[in-house]
N, C-alpha and C. Protein backbone atom coordinates (compact mmCIF):
# COMPACT_ATOMS: atom_id res chain seq x y z
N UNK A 1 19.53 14.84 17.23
CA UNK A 1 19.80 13.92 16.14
C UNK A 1 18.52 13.73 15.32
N UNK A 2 18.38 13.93 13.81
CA UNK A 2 17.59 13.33 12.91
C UNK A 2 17.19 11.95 12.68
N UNK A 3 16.22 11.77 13.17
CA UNK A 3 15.47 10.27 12.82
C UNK A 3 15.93 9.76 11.27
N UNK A 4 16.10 8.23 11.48
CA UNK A 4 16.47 7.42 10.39
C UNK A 4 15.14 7.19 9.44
N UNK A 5 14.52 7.95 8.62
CA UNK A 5 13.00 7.59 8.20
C UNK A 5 12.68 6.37 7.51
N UNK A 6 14.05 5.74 7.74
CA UNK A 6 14.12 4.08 6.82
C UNK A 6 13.54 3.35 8.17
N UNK A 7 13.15 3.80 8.94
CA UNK A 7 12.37 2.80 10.01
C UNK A 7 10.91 3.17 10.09
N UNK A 8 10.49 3.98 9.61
CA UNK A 8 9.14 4.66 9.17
C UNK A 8 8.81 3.99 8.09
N UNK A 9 9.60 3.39 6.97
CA UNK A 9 9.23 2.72 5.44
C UNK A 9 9.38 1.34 6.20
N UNK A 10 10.35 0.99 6.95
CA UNK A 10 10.10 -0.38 6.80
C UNK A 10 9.31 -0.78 7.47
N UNK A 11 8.69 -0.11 8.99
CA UNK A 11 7.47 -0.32 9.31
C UNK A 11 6.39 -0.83 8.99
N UNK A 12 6.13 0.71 7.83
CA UNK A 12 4.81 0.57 6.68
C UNK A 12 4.82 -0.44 5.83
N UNK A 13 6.28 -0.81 4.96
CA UNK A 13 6.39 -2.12 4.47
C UNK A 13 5.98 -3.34 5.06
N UNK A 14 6.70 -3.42 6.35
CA UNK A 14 5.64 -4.57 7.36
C UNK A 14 4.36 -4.74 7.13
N UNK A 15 3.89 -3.54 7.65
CA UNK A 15 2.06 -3.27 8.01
C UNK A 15 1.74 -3.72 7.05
N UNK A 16 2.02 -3.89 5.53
CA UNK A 16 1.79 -3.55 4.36
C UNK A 16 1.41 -5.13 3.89
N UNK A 17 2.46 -5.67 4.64
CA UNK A 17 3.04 -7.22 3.94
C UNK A 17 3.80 -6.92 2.53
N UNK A 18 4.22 -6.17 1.99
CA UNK A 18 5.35 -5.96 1.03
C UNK A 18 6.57 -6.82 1.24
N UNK A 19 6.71 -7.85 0.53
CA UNK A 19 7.62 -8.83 0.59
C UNK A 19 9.05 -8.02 -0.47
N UNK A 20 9.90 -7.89 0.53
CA UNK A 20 11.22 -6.97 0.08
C UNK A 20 12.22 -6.87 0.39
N UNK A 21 13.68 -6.70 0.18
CA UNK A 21 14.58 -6.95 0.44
C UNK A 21 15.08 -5.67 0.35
N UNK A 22 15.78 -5.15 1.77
CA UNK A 22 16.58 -3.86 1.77
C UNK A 22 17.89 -4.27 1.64
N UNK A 23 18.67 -3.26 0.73
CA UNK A 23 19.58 -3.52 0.31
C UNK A 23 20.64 -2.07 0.54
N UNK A 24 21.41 -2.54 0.44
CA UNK A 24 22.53 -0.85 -0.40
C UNK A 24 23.35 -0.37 1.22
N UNK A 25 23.33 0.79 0.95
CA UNK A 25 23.60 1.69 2.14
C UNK A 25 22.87 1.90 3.35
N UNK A 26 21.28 1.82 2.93
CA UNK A 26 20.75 1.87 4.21
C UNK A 26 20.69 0.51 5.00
N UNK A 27 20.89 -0.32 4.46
CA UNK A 27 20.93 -1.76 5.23
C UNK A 27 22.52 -1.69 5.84
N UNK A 28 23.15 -1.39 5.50
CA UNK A 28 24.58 -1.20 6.25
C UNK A 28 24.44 -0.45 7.60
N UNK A 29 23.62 0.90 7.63
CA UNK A 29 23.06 1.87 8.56
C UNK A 29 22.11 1.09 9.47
N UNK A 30 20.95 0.49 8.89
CA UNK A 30 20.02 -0.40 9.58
C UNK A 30 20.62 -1.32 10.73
N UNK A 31 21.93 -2.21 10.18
CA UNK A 31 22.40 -3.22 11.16
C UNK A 31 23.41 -2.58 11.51
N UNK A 32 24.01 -1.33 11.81
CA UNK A 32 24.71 -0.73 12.29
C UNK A 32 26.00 -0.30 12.13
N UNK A 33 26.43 -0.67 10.43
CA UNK A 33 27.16 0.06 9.75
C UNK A 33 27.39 1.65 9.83
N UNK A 34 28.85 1.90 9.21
CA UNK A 34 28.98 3.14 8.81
C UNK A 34 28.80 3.54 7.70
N UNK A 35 28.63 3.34 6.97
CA UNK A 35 27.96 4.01 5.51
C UNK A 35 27.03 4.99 5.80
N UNK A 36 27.22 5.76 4.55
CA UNK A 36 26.40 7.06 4.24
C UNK A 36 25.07 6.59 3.13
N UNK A 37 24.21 7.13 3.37
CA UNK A 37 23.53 7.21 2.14
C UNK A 37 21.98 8.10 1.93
N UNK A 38 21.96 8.28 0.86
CA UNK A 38 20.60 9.53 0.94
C UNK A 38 19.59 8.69 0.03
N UNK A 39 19.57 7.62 -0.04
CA UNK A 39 18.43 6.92 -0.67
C UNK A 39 18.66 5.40 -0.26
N UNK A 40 17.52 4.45 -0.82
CA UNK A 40 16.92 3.51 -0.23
C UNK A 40 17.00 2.73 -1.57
N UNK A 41 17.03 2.13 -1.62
CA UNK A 41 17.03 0.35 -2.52
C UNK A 41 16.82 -0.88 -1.82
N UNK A 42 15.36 -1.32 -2.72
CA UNK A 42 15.04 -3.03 -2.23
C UNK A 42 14.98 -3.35 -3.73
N UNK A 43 14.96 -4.44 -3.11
CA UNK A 43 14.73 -5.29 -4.28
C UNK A 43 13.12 -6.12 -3.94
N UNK A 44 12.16 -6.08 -4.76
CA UNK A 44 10.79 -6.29 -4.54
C UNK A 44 10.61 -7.72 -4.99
N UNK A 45 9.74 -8.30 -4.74
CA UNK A 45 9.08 -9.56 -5.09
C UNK A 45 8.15 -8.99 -6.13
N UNK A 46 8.34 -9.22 -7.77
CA UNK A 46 7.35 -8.52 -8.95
C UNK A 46 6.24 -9.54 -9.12
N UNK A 47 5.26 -9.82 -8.24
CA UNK A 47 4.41 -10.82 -8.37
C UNK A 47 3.08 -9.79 -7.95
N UNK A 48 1.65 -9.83 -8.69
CA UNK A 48 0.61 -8.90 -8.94
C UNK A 48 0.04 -8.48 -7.58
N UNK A 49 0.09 -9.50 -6.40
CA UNK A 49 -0.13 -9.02 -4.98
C UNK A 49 0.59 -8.28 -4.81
N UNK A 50 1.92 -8.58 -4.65
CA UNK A 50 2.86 -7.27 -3.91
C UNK A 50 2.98 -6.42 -4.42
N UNK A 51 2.80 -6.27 -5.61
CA UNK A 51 3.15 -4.96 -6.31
C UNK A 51 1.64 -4.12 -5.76
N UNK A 52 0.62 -4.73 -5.82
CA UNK A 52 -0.64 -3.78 -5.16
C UNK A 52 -0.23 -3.35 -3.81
N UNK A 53 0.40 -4.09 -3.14
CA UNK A 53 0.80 -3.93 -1.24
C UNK A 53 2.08 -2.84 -2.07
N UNK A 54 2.66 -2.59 -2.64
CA UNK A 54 3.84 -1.63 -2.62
C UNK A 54 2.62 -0.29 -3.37
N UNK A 55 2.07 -0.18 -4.04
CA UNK A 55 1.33 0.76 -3.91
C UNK A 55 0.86 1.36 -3.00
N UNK A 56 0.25 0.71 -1.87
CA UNK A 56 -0.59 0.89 -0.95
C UNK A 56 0.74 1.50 0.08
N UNK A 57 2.14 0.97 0.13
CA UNK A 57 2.85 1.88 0.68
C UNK A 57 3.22 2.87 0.44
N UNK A 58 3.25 3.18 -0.94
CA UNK A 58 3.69 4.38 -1.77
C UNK A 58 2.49 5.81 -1.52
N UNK A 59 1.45 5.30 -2.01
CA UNK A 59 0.78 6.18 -0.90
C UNK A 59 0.30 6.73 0.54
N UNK A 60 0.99 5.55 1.26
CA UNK A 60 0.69 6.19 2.79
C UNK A 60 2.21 7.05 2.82
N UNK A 61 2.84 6.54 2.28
CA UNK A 61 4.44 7.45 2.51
C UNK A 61 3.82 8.49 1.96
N UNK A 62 3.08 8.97 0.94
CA UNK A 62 3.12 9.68 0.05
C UNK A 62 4.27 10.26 -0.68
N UNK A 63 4.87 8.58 -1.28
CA UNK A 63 6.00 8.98 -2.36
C UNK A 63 5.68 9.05 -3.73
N UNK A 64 6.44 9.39 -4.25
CA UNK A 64 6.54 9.69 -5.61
C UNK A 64 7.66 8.50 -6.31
N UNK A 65 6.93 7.96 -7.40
CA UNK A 65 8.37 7.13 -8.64
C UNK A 65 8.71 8.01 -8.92
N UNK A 66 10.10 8.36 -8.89
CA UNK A 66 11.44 8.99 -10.20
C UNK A 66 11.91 7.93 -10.67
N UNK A 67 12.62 8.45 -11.76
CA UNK A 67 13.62 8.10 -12.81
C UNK A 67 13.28 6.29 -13.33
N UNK A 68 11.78 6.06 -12.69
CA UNK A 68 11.69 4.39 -13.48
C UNK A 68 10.56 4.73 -14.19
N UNK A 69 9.91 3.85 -15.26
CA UNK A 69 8.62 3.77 -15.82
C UNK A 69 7.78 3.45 -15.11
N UNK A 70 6.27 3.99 -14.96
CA UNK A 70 5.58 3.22 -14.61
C UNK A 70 5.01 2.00 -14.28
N UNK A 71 4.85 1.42 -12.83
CA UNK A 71 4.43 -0.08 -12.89
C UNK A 71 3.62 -0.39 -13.19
């Protein structure tokens, strides 16, 4: 079986202190739903700390932004 890597982000989100709210499909999966899903949605706290702590996760994931503007 393939590891859920939404427990690898929310980890790092922890470590991070990234104040965030998982949402969508993978939170259905998380608490033990059946839903499908191939991506991740939170909803963030847009206040100038966290947004530096969501950086600081974005590069240890080493993810990439698509399809939004720059923060």
């Amino acid at each position: 079986m393939i590891p859920n890597p939404i427990h690898k982000v929310l980890s790092i989100f922890q470590s991070c202190e990234v104040r965030a709210l998982l949402m969508g499909g993978q939170a259905c999966v998380f608490y033990g739903g059946a839903e499908f899903s191939r991506d991740t949605d939170f909803a963030i706290l847009a206040d100038s700390y966290n947004l530096e702590r969501l950086n600081l996760v974005m590069s240890q994931l080493q993810a990439d932004v698509i399809a939004v503007p720059a923060l």
